[in-house]
Protein backbone atom coordinates (compact mmCIF):
# COMPACT_ATOMS: atom_id res chain seq x y z
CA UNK A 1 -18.30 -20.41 40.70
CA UNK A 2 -16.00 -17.95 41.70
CA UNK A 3 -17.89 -15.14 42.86
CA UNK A 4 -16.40 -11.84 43.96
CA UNK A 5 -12.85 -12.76 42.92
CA UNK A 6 -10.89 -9.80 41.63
CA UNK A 7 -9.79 -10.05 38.81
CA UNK A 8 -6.83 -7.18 36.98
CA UNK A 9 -6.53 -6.99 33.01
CA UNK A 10 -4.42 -4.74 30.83
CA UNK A 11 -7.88 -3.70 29.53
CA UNK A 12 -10.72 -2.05 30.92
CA UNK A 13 -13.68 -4.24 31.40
CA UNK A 14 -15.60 -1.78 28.25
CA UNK A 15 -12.92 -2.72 26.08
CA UNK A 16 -13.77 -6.62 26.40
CA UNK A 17 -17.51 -7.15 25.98
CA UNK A 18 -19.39 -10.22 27.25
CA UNK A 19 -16.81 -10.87 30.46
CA UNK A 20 -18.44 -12.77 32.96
CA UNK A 21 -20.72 -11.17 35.85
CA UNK A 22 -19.72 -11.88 39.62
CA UNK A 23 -16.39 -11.09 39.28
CA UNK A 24 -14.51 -7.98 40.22
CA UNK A 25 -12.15 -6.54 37.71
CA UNK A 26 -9.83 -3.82 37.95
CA UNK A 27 -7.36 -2.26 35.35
CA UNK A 28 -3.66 -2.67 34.85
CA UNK A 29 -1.25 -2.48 32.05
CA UNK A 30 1.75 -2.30 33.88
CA UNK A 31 1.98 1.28 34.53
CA UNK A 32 0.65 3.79 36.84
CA UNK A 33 -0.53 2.95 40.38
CA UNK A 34 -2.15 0.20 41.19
CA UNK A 35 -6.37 -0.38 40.72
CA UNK A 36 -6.35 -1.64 44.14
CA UNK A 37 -4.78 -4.31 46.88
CA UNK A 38 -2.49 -6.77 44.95
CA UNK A 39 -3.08 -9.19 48.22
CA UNK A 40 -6.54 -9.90 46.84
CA UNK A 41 -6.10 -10.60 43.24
CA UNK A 42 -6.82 -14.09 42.34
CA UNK A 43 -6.30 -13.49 38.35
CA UNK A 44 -3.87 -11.55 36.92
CA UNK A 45 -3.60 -11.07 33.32
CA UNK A 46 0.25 -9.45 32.20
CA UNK A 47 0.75 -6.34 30.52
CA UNK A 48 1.33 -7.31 26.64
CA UNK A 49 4.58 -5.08 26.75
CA UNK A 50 7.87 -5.53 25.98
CA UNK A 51 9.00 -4.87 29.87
CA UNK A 52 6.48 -7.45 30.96
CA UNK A 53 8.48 -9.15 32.94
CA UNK A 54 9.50 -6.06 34.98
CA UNK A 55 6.06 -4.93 35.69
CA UNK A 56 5.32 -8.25 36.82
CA UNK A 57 8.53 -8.32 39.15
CA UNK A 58 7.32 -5.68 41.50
CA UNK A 59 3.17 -6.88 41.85
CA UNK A 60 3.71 -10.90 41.94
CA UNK A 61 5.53 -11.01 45.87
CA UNK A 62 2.56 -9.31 46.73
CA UNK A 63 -0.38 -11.34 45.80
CA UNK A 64 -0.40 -14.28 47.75
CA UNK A 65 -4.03 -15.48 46.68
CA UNK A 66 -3.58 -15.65 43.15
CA UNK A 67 -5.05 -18.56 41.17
CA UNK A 68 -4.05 -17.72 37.96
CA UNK A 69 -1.04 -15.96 35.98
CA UNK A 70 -2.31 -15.34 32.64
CA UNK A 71 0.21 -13.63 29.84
CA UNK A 72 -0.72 -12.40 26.94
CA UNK A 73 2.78 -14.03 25.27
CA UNK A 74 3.23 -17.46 23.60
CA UNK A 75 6.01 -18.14 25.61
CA UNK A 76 6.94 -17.92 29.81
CA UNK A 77 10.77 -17.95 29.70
CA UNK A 78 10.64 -13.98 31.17
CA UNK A 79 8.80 -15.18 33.86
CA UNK A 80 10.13 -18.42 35.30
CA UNK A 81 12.82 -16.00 37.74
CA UNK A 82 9.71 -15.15 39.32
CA UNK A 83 7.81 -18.09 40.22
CA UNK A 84 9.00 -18.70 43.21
CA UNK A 85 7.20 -15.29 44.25
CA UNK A 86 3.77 -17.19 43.16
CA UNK A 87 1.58 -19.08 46.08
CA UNK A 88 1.22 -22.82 46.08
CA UNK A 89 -1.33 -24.38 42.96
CA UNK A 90 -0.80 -20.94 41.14
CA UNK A 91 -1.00 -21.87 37.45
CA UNK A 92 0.64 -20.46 34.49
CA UNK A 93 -0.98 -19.86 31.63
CA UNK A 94 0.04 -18.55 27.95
CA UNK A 95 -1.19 -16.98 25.16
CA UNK A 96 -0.75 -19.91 22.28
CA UNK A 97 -2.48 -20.04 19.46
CA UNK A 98 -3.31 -15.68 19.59
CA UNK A 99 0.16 -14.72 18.15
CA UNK A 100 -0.03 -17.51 15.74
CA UNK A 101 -1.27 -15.98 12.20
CA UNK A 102 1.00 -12.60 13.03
CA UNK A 103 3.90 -14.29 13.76
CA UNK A 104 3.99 -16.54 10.68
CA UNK A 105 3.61 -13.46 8.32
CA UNK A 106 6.37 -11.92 9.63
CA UNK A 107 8.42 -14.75 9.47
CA UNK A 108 7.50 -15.33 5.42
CA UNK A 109 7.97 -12.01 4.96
CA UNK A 110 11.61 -11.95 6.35
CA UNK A 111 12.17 -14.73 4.41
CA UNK A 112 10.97 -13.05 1.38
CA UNK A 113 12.81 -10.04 1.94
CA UNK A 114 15.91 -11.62 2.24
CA UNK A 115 15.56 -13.92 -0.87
CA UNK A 116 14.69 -10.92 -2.85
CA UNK A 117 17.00 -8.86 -1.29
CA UNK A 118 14.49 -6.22 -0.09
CA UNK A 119 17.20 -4.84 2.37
CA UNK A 120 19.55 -4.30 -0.01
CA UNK A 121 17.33 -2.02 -2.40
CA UNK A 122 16.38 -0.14 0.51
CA UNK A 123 19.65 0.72 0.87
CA UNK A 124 20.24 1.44 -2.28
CA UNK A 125 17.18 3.82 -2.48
CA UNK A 126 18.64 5.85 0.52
CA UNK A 127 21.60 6.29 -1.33
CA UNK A 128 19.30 7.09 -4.84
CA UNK A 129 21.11 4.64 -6.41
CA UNK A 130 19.46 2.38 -9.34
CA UNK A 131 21.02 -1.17 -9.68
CA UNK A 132 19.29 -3.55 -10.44
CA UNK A 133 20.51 -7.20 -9.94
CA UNK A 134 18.70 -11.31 -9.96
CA UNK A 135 17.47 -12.61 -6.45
CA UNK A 136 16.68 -15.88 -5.39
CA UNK A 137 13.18 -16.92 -5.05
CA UNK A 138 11.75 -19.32 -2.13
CA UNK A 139 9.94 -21.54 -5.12
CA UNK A 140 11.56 -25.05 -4.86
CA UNK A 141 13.53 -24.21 -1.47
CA UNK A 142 14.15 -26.71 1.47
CA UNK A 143 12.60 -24.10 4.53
CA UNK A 144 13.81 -26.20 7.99
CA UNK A 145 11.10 -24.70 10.47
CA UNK A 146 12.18 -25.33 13.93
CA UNK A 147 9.23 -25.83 16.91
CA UNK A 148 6.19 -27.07 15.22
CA UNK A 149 3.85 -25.70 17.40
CA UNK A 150 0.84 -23.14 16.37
CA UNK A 151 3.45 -20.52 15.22
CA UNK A 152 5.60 -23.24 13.23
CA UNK A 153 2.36 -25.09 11.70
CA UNK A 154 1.06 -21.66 10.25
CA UNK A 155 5.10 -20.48 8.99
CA UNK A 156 4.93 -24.01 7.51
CA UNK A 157 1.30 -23.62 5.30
CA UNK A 158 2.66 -20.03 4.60
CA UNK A 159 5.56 -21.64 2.75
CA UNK A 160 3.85 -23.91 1.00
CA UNK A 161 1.71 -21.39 -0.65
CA UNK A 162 5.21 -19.91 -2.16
CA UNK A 163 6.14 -23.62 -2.95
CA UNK A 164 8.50 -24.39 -1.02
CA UNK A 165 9.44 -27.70 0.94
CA UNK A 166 8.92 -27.20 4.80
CA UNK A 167 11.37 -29.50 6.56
CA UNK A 168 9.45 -29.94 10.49
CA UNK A 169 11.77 -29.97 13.37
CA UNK A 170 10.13 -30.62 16.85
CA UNK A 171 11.46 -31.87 20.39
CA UNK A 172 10.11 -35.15 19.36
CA UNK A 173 9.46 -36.88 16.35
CA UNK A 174 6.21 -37.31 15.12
CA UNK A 175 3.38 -37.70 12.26
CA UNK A 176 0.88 -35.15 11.94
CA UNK A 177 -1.79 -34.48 9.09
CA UNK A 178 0.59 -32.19 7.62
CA UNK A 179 3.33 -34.21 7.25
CA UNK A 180 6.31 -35.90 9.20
CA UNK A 181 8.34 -33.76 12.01
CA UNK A 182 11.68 -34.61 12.33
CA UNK A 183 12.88 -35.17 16.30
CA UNK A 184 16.19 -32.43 17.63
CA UNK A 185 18.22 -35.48 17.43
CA UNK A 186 17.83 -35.22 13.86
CA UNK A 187 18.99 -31.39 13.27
CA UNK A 188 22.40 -32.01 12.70
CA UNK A 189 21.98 -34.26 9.81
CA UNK A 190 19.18 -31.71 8.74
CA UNK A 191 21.07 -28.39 8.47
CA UNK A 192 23.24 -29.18 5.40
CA UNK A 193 20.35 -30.18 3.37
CA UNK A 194 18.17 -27.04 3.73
CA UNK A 195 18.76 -23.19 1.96
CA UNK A 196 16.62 -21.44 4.92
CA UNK A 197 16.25 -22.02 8.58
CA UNK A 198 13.13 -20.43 10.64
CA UNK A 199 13.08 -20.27 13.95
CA UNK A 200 9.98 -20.54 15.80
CA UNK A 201 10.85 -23.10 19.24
CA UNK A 202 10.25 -21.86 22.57
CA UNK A 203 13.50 -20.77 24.90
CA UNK A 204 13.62 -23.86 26.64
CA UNK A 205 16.98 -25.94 28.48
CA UNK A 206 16.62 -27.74 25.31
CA UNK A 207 16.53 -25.09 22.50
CA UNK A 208 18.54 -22.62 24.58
CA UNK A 209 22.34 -21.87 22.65
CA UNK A 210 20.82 -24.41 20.10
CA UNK A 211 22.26 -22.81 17.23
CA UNK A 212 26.28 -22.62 18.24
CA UNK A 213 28.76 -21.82 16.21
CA UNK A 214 28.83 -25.75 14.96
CA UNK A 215 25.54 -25.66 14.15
CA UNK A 216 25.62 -22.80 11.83
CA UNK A 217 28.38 -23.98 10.49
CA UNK A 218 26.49 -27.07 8.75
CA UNK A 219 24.25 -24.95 6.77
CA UNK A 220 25.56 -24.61 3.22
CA UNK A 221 26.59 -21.39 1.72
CA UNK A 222 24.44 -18.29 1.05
CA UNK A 223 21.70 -20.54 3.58
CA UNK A 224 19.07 -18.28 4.89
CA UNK A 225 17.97 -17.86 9.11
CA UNK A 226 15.20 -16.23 10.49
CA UNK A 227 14.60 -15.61 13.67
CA UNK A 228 10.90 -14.91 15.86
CA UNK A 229 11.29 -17.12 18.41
CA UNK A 230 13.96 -16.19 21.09
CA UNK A 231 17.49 -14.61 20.86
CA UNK A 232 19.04 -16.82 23.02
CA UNK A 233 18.24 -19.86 20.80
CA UNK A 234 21.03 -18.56 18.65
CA UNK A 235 25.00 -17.83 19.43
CA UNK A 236 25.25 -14.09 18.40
CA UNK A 237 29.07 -14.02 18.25
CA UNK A 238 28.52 -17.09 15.32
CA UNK A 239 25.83 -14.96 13.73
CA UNK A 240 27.74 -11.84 13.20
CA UNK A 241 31.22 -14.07 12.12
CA UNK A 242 28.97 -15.55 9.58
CA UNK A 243 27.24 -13.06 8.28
CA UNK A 244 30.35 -10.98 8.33
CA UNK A 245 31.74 -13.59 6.07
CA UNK A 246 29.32 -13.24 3.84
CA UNK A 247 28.76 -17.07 4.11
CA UNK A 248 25.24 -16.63 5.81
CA UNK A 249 22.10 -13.67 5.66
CA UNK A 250 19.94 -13.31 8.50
CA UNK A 251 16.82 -11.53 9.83
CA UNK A 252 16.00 -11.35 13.20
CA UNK A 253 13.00 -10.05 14.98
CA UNK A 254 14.90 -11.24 18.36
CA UNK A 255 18.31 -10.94 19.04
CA UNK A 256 19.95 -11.54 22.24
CA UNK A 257 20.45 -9.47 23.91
CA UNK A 258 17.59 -7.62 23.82
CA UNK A 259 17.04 -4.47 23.22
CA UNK A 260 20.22 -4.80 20.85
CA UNK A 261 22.05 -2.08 22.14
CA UNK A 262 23.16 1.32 20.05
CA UNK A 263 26.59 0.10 18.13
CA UNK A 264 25.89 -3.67 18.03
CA UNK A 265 27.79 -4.96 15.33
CA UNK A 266 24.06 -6.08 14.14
CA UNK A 267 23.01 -2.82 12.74
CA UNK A 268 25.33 -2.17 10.54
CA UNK A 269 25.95 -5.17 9.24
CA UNK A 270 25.64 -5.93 4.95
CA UNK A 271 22.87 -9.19 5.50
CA UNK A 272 21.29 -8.74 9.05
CA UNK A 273 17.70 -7.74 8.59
CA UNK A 274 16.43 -6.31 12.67
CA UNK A 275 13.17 -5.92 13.25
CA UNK A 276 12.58 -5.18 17.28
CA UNK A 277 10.53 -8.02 18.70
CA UNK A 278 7.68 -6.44 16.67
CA UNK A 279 6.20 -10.01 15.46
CA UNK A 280 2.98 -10.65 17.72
CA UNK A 281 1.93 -7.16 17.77
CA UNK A 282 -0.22 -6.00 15.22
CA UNK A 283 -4.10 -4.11 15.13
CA UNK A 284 -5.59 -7.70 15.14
CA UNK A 285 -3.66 -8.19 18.31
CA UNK A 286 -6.25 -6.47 20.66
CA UNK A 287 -9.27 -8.00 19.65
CA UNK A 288 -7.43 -11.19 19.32
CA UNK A 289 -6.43 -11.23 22.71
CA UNK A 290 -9.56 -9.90 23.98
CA UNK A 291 -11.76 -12.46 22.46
CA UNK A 292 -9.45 -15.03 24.32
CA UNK A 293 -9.64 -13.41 27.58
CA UNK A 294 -13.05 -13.70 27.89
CA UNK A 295 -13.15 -17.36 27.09
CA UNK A 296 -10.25 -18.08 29.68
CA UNK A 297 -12.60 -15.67 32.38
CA UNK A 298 -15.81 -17.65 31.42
CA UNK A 299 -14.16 -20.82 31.82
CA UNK A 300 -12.45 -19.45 35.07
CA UNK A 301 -15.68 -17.92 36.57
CA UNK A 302 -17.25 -21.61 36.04
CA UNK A 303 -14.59 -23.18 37.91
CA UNK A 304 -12.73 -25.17 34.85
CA UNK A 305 -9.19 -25.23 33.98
CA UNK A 306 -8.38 -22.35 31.95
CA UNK A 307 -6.35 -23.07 27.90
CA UNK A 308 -3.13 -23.03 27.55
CA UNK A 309 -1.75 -23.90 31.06
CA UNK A 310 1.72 -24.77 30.91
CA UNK A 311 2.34 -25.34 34.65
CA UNK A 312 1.42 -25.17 38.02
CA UNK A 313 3.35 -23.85 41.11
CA UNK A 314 4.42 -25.95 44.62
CA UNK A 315 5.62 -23.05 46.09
CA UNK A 316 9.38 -22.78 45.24
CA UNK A 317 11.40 -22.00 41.92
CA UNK A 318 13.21 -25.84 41.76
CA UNK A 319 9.54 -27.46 42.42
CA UNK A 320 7.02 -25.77 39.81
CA UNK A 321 5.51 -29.04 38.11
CA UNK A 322 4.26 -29.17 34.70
CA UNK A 323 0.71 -29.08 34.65
């Protein structure tokens, strides 16, 4: 049991009914002082903010008993600079599986928008302009979803309500009950075959610049890419040539970098769809992420290994170990 251990959440302790008793929580989301000494924190759950990483920056040198570094993100790229500030056996932990169902939808509904050209009647209705023309439709596509984890499994049973033909890309390939996924070493002969491309992989040294310039290059004319997984999986210089060209459409809920600055070429440009990182975060997100919380405290309080650990710390940046 882990009695007395203090315990900081982006919630207060109201807001999450049914947390474990014998453990002492205080409340941070990242801003505003502190609830008390970082030195004694032994879980710390991240603010689910955009500046995340930042927050974290300034509180993680200081709390050198912490057990575990819970975020409330499917991914840890925005923290790995700072692991090295982390004590010896501190484990990582991430959010999988809670951003799942809202990232998918917006995904689908990228992809919708640019088959059916949503952005392009939008801006037609700002100018009051009626003119109508025939879209595309995703019935009968080839969608190649890239990172079949819980965000690429739910993209893929999203498509194949609209009919489509998912096309599963992973690290490694595999079988799974919902079909065969295709290993990286595969994606090159992959790319020519599709019409859309969704990106959904994790910013790892594998996936990061993935999509070059060369790689872009091999999807076929008027092909479709949408982005929620990272910026930095794609080259943005190839992106805006392409689109530019009018040989590719994109929509892209990350871009890199990020925030896209005022006057990125991005903006303004005829079939780039931006949304700002907006995927995960909708009004299911906070009891979503509250409901997992408390499972990962329960389990913690009892002295098990907490979901979704992804590794643990030795004490310096170069020797963090997978857990």
């Amino acid at each position: 049991m882990k009695d007395g251990a203090t315990v900081w959440l982006p919630y207060r302790r109201e807001q999450i009914p049914g947390l474990p008793d014998g453990l002492t929580y205080g409340h941070w989301d990242g801003s505003g002082p502190l609830p008390g000494n970082p030195g004694e924190v032994r879980f710390l759950v991240g603010p689910p903010t955009p500046r995340a990483g930042d927050a974290l920056r300034g509180v993680l040198p200081r709390m050198g008993r912490l057990e575990v570094l819970q975020l409330l993100s499917s991914g840890h790229d925005y923290v790995t600079p700072l692991l090295d500030a982390l004590p010896p056996g501190t484990r990582l932990a991430t959010a999988r599986g809670v951003h799942r169902d809202a990232t998918a939808e917006l995904a689908v509904s990228l992809l919708l928008a640019l088959c059916r050209g949503i952005d392009r009647f939008v801006a037609r209705q700002a100018e009051g302009r009626w003119s109508p023309e025939p879209r595309t439709t995703l019935v009968g596509k080839r969608v190649l979803v890239v990172g079949y984890g819980a965000v690429g499994a739910a993209v893929a049973a999203r498509l194949r309500a609209f009919r489509c033909e998912p096309v599963l890309v992973a690290r490694s390939e595999r079988t799974t009950p919902a079909g065969h996924v295709h290993g990286a070493a595969q994606l090159s002969a992959l790319l020519p075959t599709v019409d859309a491309l969704v990106l959904c992989a994790p910013l790892t040294e594998w996936t990061r610049g993935m999509f070059d310039a060369d790689a872009l290059a091999l999807l076929k004319d008027g092909a479709l890419l949408v982005n929620v997984a990272r910026g930095e999986l794609v080259d943005t210089g190839a992106v805006v040539r392409e689109v530019r060209s009018g040989r590719l459409r994109v929509a892209l809920d990350v871009t890199d970098p990020e925030p896209l600055p005022a006057g990125h070429p991005l903006w303004d440009l005829p079939g780039a769809l931006i949304t700002p990182h907006v995927a995960a975060f909708t009004d299911a997100f906070p009891s979503m992420s509250a409901d997992f919380l408390r499972g990962q405290l329960h389990r913690y309080a009892r002295g098990e290994e907490p979901d979704n650990v992804v590794l643990t710390t030795s004490g310096s940046l170069g020797g963090e170990r997978a857990a």
